[in-house]
PDB file of N, CA and C in Angstrom:
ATOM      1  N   UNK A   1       6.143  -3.129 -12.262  1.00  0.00           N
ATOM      2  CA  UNK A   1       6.086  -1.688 -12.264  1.00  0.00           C
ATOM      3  C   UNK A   1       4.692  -1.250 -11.806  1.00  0.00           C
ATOM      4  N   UNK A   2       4.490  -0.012 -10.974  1.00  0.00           N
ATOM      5  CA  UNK A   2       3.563   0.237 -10.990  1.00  0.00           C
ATOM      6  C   UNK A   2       2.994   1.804 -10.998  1.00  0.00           C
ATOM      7  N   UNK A   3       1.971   2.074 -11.724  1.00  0.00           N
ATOM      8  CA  UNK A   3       1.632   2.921 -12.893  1.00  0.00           C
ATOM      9  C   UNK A   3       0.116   3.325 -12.674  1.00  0.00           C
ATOM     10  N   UNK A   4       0.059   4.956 -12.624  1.00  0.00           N
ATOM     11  CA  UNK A   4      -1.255   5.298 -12.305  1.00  0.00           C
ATOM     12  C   UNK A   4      -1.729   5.387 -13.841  1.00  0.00           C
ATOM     13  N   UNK A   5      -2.322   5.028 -13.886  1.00  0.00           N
ATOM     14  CA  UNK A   5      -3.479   4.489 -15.058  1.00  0.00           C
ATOM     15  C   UNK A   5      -4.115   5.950 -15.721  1.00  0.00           C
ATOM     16  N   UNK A   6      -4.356   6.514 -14.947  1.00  0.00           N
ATOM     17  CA  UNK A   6      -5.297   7.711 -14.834  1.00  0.00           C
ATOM     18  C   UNK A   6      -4.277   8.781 -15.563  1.00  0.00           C
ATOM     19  N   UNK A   7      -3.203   8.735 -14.938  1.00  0.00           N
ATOM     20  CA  UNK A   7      -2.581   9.859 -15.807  1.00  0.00           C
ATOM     21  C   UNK A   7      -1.319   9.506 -16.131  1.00  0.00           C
ATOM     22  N   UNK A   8      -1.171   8.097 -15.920  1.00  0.00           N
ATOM     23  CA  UNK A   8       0.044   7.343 -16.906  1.00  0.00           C
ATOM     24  C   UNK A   8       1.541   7.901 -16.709  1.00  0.00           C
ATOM     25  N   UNK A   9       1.651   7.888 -15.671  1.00  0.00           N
ATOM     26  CA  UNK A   9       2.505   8.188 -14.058  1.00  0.00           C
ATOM     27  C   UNK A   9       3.072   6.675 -13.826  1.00  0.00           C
ATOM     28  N   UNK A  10       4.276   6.848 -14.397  1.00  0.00           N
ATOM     29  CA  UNK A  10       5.249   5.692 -13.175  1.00  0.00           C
ATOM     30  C   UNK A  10       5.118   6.043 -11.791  1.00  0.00           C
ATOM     31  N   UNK A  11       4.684   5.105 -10.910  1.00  0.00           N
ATOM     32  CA  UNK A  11       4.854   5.541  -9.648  1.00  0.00           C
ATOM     33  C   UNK A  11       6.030   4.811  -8.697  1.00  0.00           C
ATOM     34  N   UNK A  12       6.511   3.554  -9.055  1.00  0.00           N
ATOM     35  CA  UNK A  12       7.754   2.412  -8.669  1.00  0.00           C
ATOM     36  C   UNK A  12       8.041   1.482  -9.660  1.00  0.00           C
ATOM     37  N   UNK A  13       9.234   1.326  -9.753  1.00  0.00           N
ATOM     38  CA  UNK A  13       9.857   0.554 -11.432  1.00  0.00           C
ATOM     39  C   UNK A  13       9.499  -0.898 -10.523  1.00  0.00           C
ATOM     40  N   UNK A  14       9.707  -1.229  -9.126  1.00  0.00           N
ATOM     41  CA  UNK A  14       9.616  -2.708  -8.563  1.00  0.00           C
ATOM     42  C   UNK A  14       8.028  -2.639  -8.039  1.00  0.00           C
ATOM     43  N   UNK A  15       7.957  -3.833  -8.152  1.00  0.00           N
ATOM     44  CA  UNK A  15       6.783  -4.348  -7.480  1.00  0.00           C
ATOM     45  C   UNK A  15       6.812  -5.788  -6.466  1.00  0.00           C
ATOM     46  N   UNK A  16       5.942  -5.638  -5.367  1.00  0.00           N
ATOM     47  CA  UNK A  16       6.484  -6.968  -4.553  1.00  0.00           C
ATOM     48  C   UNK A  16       4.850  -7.429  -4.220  1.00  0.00           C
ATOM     49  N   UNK A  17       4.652  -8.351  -4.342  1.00  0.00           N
ATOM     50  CA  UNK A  17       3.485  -9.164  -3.541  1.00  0.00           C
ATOM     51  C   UNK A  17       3.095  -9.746  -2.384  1.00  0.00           C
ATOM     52  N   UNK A  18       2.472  -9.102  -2.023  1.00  0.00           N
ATOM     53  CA  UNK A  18       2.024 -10.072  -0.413  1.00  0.00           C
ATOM     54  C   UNK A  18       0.870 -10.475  -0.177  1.00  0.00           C
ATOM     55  N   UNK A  19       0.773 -11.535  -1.892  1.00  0.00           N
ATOM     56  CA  UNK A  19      -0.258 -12.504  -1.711  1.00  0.00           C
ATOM     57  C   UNK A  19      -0.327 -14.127  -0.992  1.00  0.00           C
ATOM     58  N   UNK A  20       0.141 -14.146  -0.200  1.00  0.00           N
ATOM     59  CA  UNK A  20      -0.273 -15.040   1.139  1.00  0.00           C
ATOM     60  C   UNK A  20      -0.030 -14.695   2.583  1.00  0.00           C
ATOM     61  N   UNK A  21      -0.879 -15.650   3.505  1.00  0.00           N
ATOM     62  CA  UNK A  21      -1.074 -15.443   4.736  1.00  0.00           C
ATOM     63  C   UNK A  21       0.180 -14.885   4.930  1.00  0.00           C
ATOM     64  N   UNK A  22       1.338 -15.439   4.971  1.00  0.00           N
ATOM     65  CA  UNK A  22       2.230 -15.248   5.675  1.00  0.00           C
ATOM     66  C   UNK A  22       3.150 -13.891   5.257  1.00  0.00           C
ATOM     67  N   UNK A  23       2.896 -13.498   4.232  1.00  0.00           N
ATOM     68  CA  UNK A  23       3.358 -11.985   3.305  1.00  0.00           C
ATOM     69  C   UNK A  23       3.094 -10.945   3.890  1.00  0.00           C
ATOM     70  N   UNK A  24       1.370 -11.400   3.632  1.00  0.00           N
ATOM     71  CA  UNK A  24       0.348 -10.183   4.687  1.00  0.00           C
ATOM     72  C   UNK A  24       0.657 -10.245   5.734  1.00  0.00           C
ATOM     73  N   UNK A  25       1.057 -10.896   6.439  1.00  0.00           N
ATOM     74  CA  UNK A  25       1.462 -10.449   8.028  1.00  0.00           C
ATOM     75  C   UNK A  25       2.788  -9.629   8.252  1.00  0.00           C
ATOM     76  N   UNK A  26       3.603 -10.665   7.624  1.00  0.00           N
ATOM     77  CA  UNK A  26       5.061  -9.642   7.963  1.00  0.00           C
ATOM     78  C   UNK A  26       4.798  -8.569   7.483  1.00  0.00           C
ATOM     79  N   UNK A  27       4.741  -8.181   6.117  1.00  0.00           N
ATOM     80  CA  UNK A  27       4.292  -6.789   5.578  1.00  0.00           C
ATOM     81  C   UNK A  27       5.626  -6.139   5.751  1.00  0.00           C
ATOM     82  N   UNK A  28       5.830  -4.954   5.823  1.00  0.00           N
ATOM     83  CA  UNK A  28       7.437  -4.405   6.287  1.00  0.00           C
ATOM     84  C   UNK A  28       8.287  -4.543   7.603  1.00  0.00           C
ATOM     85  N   UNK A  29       7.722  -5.367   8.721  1.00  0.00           N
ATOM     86  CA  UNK A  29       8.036  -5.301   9.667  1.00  0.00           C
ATOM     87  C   UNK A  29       9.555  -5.873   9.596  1.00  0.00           C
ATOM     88  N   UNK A  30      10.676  -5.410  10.143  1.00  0.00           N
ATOM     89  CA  UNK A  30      11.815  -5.529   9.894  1.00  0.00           C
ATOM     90  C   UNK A  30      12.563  -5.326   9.218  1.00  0.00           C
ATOM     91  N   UNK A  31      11.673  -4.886   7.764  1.00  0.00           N
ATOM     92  CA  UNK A  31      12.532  -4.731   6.670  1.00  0.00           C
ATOM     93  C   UNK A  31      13.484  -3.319   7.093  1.00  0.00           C
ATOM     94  N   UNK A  32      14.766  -2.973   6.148  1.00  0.00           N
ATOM     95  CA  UNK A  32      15.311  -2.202   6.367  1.00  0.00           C
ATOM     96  C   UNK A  32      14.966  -0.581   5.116  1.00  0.00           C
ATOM     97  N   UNK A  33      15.071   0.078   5.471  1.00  0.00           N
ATOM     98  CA  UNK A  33      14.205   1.257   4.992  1.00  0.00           C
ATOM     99  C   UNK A  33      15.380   1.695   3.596  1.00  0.00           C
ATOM    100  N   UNK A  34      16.403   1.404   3.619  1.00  0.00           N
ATOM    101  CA  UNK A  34      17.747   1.105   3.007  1.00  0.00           C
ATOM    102  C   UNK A  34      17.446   0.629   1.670  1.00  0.00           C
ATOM    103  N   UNK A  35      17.014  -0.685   1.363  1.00  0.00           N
ATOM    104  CA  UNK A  35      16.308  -1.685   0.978  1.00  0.00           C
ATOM    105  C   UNK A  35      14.655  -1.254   0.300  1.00  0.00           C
ATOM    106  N   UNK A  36      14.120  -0.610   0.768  1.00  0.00           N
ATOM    107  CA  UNK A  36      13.058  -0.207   0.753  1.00  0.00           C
ATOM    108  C   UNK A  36      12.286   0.670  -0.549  1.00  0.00           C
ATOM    109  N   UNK A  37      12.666  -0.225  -1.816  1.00  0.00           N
ATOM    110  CA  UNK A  37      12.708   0.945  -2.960  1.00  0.00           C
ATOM    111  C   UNK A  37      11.778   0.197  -3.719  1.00  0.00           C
ATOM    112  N   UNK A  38      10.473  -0.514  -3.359  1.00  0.00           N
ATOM    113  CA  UNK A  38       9.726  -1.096  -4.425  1.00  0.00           C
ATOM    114  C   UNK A  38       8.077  -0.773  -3.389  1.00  0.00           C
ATOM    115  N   UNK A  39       6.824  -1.196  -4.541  1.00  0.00           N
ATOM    116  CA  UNK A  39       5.884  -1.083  -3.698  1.00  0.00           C
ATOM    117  C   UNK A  39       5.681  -2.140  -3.448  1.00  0.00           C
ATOM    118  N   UNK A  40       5.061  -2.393  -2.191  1.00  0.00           N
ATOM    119  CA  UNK A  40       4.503  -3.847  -1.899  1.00  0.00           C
ATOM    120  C   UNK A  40       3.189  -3.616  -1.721  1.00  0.00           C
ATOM    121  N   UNK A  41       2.533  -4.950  -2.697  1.00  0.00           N
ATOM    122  CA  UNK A  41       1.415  -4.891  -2.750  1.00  0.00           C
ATOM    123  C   UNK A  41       0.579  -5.945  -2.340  1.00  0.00           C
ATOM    124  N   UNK A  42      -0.723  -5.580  -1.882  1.00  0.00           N
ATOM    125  CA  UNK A  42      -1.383  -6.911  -0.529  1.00  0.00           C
ATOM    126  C   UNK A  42      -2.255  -7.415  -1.610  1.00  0.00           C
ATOM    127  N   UNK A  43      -2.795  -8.421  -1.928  1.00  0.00           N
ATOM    128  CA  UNK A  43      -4.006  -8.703  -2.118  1.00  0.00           C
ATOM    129  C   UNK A  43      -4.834  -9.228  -1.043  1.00  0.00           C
ATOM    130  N   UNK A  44      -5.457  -8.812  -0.576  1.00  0.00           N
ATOM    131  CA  UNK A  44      -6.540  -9.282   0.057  1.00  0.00           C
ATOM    132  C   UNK A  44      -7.791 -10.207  -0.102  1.00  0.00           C
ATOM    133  N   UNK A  45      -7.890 -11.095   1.096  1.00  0.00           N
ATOM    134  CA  UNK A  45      -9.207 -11.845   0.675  1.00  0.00           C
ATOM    135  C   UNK A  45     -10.086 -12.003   0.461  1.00  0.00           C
ATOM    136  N   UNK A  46     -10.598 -10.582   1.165  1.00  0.00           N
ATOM    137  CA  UNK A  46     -12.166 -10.084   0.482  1.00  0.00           C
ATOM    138  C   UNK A  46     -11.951  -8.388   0.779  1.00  0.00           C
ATOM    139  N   UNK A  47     -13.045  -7.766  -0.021  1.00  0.00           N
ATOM    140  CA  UNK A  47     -12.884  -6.601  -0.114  1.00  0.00           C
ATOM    141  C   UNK A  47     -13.686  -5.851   1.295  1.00  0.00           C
ATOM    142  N   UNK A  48     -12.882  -5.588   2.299  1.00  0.00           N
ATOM    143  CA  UNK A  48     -13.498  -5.008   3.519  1.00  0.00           C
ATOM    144  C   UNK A  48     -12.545  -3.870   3.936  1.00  0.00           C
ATOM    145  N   UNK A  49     -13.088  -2.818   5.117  1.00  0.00           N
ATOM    146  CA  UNK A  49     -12.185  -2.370   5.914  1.00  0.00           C
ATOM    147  C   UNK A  49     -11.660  -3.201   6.793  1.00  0.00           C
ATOM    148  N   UNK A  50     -12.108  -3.930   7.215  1.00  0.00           N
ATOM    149  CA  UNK A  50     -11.498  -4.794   8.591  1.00  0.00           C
ATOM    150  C   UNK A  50     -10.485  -5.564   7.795  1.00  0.00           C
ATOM    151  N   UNK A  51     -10.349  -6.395   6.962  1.00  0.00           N
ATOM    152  CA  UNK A  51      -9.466  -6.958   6.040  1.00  0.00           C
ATOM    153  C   UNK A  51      -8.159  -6.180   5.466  1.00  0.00           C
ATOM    154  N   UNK A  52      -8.518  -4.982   5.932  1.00  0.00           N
ATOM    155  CA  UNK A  52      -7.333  -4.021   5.102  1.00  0.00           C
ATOM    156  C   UNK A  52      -6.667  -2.919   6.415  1.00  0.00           C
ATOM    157  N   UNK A  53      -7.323  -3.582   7.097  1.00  0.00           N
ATOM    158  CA  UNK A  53      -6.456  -2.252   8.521  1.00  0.00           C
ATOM    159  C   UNK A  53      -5.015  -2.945   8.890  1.00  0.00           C
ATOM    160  N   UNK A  54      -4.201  -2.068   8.685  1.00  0.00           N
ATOM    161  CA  UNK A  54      -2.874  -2.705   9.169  1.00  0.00           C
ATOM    162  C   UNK A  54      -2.458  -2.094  10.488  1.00  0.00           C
ATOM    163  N   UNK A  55      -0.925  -2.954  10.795  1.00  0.00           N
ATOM    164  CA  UNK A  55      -0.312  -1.723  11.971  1.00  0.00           C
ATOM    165  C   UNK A  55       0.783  -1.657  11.705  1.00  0.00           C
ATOM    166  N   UNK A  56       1.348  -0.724  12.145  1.00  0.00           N
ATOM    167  CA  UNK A  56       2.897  -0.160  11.861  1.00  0.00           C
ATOM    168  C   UNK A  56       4.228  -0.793  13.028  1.00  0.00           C
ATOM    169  N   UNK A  57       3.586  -1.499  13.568  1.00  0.00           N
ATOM    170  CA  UNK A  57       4.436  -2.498  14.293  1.00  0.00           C
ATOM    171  C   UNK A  57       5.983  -2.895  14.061  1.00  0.00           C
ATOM    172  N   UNK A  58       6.901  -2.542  14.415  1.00  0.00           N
ATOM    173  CA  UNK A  58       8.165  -2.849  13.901  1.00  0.00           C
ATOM    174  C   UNK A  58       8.576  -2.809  12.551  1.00  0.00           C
ATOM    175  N   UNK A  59       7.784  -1.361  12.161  1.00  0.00           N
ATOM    176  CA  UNK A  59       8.177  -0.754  10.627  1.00  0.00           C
ATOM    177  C   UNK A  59       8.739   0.432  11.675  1.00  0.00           C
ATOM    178  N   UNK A  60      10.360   0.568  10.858  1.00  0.00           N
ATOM    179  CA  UNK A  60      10.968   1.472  11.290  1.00  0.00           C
ATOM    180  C   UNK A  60      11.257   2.976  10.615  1.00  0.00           C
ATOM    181  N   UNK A  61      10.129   2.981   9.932  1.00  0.00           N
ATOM    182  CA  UNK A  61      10.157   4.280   9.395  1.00  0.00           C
ATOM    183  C   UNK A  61       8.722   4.796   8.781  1.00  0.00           C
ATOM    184  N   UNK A  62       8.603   5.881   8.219  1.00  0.00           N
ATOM    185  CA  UNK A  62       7.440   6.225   7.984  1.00  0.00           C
ATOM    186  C   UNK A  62       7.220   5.433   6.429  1.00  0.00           C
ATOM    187  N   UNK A  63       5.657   5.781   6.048  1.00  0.00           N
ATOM    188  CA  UNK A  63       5.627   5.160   4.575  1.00  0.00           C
ATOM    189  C   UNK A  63       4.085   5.281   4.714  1.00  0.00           C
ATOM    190  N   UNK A  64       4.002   5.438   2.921  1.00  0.00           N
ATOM    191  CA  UNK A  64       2.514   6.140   2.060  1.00  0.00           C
ATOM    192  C   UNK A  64       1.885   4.680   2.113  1.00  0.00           C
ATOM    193  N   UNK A  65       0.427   4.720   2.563  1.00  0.00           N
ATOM    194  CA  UNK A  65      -0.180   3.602   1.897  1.00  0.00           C
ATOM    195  C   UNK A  65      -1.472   4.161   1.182  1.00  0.00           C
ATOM    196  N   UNK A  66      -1.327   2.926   0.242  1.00  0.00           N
ATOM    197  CA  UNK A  66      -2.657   3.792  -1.125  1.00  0.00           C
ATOM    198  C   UNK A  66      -3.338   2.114  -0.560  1.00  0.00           C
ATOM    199  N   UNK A  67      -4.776   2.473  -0.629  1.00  0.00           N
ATOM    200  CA  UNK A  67      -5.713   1.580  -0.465  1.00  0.00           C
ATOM    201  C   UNK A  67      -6.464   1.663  -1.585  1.00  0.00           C
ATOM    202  N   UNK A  68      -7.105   0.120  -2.075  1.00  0.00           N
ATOM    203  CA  UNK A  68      -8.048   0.239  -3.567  1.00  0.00           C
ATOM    204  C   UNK A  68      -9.082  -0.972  -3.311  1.00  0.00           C
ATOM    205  N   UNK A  69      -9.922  -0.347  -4.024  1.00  0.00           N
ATOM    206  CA  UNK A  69     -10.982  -1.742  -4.491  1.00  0.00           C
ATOM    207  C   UNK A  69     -11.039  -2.491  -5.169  1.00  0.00           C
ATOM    208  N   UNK A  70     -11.835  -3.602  -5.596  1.00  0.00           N
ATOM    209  CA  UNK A  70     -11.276  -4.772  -5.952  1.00  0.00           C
ATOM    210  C   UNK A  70     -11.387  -4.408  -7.518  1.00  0.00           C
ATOM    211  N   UNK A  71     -12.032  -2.745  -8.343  1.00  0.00           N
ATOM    212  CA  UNK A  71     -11.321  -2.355  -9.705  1.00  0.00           C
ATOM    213  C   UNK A  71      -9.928  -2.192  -9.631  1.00  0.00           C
ATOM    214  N   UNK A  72      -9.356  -1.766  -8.642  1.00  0.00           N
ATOM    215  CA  UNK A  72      -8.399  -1.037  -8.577  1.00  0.00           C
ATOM    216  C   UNK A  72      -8.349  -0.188  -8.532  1.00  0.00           C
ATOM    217  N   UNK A  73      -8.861   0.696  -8.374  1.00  0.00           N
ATOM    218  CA  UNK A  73      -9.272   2.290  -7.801  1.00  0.00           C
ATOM    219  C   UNK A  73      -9.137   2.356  -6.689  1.00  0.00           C
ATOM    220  N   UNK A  74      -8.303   3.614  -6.402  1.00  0.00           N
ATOM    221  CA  UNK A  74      -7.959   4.713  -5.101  1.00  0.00           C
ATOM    222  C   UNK A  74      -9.164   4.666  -4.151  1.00  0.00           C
ATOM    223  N   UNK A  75      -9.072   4.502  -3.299  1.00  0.00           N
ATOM    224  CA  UNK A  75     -10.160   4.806  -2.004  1.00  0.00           C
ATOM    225  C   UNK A  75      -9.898   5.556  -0.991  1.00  0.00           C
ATOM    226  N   UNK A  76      -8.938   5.112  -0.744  1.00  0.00           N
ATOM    227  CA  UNK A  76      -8.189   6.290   0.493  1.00  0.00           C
ATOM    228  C   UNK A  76      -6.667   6.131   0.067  1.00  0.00           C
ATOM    229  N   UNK A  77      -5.871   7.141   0.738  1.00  0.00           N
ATOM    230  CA  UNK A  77      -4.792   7.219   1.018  1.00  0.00           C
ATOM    231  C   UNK A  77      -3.979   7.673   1.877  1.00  0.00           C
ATOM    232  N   UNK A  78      -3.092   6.949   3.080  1.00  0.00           N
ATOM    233  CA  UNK A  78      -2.649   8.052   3.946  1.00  0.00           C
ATOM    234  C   UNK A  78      -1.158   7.960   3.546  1.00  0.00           C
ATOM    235  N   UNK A  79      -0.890   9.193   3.693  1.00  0.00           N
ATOM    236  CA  UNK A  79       0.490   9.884   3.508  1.00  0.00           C
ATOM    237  C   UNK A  79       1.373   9.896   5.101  1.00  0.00           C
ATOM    238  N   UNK A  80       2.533   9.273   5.180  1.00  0.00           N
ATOM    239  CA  UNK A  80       3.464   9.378   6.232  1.00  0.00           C
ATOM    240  C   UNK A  80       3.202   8.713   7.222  1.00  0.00           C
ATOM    241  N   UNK A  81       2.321   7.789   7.006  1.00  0.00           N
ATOM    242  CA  UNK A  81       2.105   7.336   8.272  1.00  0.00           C
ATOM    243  C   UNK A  81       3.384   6.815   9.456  1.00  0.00           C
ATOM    244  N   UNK A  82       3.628   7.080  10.620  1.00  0.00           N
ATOM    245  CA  UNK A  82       4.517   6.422  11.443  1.00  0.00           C
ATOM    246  C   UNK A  82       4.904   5.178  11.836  1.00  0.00           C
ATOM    247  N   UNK A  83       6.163   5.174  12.050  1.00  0.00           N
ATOM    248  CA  UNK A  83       6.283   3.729  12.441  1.00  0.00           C
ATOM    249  C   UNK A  83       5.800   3.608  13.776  1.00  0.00           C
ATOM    250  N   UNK A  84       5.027   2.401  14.346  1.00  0.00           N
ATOM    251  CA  UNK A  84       4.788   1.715  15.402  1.00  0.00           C
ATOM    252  C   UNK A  84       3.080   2.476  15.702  1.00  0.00           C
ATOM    253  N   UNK A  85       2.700   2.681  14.518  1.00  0.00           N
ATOM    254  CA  UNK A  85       1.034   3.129  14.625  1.00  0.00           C
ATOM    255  C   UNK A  85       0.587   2.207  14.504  1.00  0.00           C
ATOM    256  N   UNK A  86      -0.303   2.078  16.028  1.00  0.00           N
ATOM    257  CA  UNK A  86      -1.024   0.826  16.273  1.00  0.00           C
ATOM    258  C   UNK A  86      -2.308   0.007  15.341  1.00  0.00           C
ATOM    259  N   UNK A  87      -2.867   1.130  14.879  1.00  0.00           N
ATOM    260  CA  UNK A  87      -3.573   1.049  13.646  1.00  0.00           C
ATOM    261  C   UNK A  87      -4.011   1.716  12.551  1.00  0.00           C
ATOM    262  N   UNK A  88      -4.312   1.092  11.341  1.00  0.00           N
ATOM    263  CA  UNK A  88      -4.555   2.282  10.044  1.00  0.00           C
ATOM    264  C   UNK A  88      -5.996   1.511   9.169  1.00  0.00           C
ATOM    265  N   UNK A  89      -6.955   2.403   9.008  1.00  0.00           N
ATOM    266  CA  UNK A  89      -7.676   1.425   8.066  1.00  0.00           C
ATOM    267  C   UNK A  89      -8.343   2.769   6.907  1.00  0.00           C
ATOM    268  N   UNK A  90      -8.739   1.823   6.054  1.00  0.00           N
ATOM    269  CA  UNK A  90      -9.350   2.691   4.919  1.00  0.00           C
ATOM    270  C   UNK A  90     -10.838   3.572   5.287  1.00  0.00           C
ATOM    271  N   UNK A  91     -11.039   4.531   4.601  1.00  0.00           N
ATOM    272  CA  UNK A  91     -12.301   5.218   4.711  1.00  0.00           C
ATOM    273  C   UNK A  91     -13.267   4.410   3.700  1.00  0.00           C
ATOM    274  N   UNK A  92     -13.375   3.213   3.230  1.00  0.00           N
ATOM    275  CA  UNK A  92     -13.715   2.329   2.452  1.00  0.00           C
ATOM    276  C   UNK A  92     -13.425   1.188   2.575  1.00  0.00           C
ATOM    277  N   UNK A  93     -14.334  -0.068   2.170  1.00  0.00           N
ATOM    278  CA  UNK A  93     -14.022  -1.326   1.477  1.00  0.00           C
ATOM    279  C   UNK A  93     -12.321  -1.285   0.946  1.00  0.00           C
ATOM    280  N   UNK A  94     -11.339  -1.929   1.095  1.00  0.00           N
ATOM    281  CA  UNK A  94     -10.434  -2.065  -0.024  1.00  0.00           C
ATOM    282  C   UNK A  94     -10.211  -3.780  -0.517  1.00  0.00           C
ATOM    283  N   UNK A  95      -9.701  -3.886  -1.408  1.00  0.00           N
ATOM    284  CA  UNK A  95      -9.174  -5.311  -1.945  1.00  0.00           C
ATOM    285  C   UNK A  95      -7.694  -5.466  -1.683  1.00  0.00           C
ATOM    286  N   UNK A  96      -6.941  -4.003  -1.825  1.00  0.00           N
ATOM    287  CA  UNK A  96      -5.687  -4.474  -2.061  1.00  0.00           C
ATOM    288  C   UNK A  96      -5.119  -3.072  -1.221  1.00  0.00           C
ATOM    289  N   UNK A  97      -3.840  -3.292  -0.551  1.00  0.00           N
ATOM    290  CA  UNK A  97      -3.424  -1.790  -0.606  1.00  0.00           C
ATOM    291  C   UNK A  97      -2.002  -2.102  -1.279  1.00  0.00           C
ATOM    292  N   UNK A  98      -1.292  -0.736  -0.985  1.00  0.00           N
ATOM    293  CA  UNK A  98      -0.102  -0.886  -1.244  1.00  0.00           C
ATOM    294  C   UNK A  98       0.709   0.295  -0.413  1.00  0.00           C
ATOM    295  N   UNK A  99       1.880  -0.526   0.232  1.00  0.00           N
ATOM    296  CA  UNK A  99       3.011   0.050   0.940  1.00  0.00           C
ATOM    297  C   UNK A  99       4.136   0.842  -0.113  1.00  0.00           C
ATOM    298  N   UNK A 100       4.271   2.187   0.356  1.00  0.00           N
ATOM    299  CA  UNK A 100       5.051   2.625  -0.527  1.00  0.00           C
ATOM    300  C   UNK A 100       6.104   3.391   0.312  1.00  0.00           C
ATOM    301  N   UNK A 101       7.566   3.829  -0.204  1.00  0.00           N
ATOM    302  CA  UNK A 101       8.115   4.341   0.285  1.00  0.00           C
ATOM    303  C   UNK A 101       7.488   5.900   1.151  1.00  0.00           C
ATOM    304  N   UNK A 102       7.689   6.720   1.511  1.00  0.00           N
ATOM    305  CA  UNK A 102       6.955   8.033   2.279  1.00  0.00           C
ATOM    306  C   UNK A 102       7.622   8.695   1.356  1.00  0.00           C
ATOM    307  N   UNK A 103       6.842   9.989   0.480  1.00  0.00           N
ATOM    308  CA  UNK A 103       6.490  10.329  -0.436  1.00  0.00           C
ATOM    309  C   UNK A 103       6.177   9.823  -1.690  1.00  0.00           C
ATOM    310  N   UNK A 104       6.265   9.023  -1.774  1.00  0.00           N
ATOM    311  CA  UNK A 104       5.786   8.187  -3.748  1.00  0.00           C
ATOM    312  C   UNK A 104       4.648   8.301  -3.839  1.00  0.00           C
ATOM    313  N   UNK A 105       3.377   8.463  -2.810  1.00  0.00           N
ATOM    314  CA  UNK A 105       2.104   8.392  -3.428  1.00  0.00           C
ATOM    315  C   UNK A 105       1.733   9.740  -3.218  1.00  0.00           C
ATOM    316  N   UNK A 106       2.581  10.884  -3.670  1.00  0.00           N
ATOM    317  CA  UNK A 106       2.568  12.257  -4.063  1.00  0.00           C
ATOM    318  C   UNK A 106       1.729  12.528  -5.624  1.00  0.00           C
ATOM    319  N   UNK A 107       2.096  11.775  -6.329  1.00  0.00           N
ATOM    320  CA  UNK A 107       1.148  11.868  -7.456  1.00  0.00           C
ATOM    321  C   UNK A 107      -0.103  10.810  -7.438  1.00  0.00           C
ATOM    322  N   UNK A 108      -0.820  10.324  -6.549  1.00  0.00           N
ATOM    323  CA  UNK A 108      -2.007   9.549  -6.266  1.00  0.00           C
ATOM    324  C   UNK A 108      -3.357  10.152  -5.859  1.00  0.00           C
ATOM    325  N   UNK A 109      -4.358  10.040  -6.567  1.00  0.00           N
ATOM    326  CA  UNK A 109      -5.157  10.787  -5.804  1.00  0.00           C
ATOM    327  C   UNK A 109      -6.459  10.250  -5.550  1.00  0.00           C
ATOM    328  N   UNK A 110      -7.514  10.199  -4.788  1.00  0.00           N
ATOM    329  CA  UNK A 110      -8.597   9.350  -4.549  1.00  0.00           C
ATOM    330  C   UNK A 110      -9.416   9.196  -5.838  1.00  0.00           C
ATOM    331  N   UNK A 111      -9.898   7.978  -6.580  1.00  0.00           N
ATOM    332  CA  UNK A 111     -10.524   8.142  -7.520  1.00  0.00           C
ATOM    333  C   UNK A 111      -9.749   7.377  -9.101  1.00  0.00           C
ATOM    334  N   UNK A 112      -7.780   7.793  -8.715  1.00  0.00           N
ATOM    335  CA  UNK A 112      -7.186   7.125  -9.751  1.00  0.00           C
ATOM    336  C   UNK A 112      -7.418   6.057  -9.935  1.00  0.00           C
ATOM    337  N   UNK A 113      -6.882   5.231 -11.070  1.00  0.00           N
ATOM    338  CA  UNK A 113      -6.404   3.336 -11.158  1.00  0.00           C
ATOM    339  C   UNK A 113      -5.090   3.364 -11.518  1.00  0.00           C
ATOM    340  N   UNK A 114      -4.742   2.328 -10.639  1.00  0.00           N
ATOM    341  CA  UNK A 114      -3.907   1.994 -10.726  1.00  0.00           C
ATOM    342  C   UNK A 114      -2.940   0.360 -11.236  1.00  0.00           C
ATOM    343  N   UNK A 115      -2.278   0.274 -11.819  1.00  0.00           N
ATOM    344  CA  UNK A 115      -1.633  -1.235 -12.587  1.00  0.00           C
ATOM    345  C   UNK A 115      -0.449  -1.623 -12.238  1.00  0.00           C
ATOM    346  N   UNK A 116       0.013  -2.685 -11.943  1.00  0.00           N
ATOM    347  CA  UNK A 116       1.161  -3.490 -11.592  1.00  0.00           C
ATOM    348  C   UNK A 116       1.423  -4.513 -12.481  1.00  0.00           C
ATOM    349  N   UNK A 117       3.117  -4.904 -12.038  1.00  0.00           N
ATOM    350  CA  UNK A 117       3.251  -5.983 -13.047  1.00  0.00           C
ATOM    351  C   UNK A 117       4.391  -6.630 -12.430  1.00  0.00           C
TER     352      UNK A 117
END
C-alpha cells in the first residue's frame, strides 16, 4: 500500500517494485493501462537526477510520476505526463520515483513522505 505519511492519505492499495536492472528498464512500457491499478515503484541506485530521468517510450497512456529522496520525501512531481515523452527528470536529486496511474498523485504535494509496503 502506499500512503502519504504527511497527511495519512491512502494513495494505492497495490504496490509494485522495480528494484532491478531489468524492472527499471521496462518500467510500464507495454503494460496495458487496463491492468494498470497499482503504483510502481523504482528504487534507484544512487540518489541523482540523471539516475531518475525516465522516458515514456511505449507507455500507452498518460500517468503521474512522484519523484523522492532517499528520506522519502516529495521533490518533484509531474502530473499527466504523455505517452512517448522522450524525456522526464526531477527538479532534484531523487532515490526513488513512482509511476502512478494519471490522476492519483492529486493528493501529493512537494515536501510530503511518503510509505509503501
Amino acid at each position: 500500500m502506499l500512503v502519504n505519511k504527511s497527511t495519512s492519505k491512502k494513495i494505492m492499495p497495490k504496490v509494485r517494485l522495480a528494484d532491478n536492472s531489468w524492472l527499471r528498464l521496462k518500467g510500464l512500457m507495454f503494460e496495458n493501462q487496463a491492468v494498470f491499478d497499482y503504483a510502481l515503484v523504482f528504487d534507484l541506485p544512487s540518489e541523482s537526477v540523471l539516475h531518475a530521468t525516465i522516458h515514456m517510450l511505449f507507455v500507452f497512456f498518460p500517468i503521474d510520476i512522484v519523484f523522492l529522496d532517499k528520506g522519502k520525501k516529495v521533490v518533484d512531481i509531474v502530473r499527466g505526463i504523455q505517452p512517448f515523452t522522450p524525456s522526464c527528470s526531477p527538479k532534484k536529486p531523487a532515490k526513488f520515483l513512482i509511476e502512478l496511474p494519471a490522476g492519483k498523485a492529486s493528493g501529493i504535494k512537494e515536501g510530503d513522505l511518503l510509505e509503501w509496503n
